[in-house]
C-alpha atoms as a PDB file:
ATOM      1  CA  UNK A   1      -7.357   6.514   5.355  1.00  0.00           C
ATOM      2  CA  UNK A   2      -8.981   5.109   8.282  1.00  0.00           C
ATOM      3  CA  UNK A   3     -12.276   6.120   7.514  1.00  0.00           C
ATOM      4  CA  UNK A   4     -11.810   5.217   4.179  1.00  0.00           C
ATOM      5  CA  UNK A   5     -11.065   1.692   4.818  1.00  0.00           C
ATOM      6  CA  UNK A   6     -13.878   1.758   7.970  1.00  0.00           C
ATOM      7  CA  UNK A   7     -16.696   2.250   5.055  1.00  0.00           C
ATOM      8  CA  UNK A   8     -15.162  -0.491   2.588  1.00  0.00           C
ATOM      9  CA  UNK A   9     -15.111  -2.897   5.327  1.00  0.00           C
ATOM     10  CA  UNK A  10     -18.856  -2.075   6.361  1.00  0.00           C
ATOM     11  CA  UNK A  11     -19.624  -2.215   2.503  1.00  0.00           C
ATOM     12  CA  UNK A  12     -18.087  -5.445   2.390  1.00  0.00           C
ATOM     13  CA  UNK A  13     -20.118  -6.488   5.420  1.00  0.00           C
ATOM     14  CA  UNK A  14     -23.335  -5.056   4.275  1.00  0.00           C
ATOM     15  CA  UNK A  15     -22.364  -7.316   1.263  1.00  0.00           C
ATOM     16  CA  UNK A  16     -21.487 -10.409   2.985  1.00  0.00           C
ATOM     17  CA  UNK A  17     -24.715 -10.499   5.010  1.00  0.00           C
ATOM     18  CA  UNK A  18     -27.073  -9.486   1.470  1.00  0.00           C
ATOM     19  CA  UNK A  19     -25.467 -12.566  -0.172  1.00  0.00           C
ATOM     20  CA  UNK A  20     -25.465 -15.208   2.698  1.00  0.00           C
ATOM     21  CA  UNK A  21     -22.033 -16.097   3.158  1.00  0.00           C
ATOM     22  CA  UNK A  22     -18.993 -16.041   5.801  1.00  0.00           C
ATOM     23  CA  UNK A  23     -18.739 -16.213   8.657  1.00  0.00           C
ATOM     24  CA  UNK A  24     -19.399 -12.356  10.434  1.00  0.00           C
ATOM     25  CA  UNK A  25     -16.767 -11.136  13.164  1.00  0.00           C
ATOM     26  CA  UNK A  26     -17.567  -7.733  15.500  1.00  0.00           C
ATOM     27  CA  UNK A  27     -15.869  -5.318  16.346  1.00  0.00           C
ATOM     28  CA  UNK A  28     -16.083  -3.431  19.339  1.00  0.00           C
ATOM     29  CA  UNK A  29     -17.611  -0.491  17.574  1.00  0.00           C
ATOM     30  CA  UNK A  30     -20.020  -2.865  17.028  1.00  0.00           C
ATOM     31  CA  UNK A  31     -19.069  -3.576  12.926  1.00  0.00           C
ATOM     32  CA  UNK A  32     -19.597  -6.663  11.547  1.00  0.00           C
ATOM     33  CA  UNK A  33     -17.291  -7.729   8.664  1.00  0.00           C
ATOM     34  CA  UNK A  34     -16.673 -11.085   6.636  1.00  0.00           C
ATOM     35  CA  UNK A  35     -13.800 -11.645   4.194  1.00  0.00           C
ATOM     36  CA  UNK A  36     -16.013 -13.382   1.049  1.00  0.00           C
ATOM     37  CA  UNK A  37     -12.828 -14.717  -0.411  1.00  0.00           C
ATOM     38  CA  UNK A  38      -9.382 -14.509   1.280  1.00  0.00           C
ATOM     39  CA  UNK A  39      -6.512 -13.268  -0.396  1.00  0.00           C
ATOM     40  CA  UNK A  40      -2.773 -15.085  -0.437  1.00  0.00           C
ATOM     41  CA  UNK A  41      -0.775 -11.900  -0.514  1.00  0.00           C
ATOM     42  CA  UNK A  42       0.742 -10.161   2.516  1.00  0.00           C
ATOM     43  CA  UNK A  43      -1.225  -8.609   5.304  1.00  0.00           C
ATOM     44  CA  UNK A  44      -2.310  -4.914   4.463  1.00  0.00           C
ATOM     45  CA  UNK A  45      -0.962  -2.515   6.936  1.00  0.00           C
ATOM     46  CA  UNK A  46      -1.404   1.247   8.172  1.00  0.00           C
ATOM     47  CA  UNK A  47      -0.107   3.009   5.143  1.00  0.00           C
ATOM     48  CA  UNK A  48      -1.199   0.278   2.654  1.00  0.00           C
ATOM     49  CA  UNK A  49      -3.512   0.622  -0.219  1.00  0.00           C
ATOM     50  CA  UNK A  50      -5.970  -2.030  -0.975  1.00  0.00           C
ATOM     51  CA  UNK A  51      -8.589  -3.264  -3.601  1.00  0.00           C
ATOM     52  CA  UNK A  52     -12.084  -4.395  -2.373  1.00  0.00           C
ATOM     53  CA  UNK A  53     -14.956  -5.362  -4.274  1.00  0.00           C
ATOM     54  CA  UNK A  54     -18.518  -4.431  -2.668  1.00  0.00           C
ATOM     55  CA  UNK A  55     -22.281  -4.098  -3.189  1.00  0.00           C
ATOM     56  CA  UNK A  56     -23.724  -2.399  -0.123  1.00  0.00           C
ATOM     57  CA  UNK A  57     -27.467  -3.139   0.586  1.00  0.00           C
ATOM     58  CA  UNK A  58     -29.911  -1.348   3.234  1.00  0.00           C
ATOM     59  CA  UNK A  59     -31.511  -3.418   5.750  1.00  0.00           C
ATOM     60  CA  UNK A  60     -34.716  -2.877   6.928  1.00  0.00           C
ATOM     61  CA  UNK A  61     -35.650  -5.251  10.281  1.00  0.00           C
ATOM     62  CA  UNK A  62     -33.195  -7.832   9.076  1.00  0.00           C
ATOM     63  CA  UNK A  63     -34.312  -7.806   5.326  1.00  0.00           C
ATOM     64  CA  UNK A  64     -32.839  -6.867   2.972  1.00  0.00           C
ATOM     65  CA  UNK A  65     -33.734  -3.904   0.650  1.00  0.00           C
ATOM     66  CA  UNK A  66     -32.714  -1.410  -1.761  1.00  0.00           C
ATOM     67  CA  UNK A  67     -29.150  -1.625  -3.315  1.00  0.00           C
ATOM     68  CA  UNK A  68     -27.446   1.534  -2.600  1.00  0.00           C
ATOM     69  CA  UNK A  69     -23.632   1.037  -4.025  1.00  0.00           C
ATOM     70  CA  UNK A  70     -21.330  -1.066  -5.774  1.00  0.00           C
ATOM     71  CA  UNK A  71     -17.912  -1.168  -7.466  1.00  0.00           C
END
């Protein structure tokens, strides 16, 4: 589960920064994440399934490039 919901949040990162929008938080890993559009139910916690929506772009030197997933 945990590195399940590690890659969705880097997908939705990878995302965030290909379209421009929010604004990014770290972690201390070093992950950078934005939520595009915040939800109004309850906080997801350990155990929890959620539903993300993603496209996940490579960067090359700060550009971006080639699509490499979506949902």
């Amino acid at each position: 589960m945990q590195k399940t919901l590690t890659f969705v949040v880097l997908i939705v990162a990878l995302t965030v920064m290909a379209t421009g929008q929010g604004q990014m938080t770290k972690t201390k890993s070093g992950l950078q994440y934005s939520d595009e559009k915040v939800g109004t139910g309850d906080t997801a916690m350990k155990g929890n399934t959620v539903q993300v929506h993603y496209t996940g772009w490579l960067y090359v030197n700060g550009k971006r490039g080639a699509k490499f997933d979506s949902s």
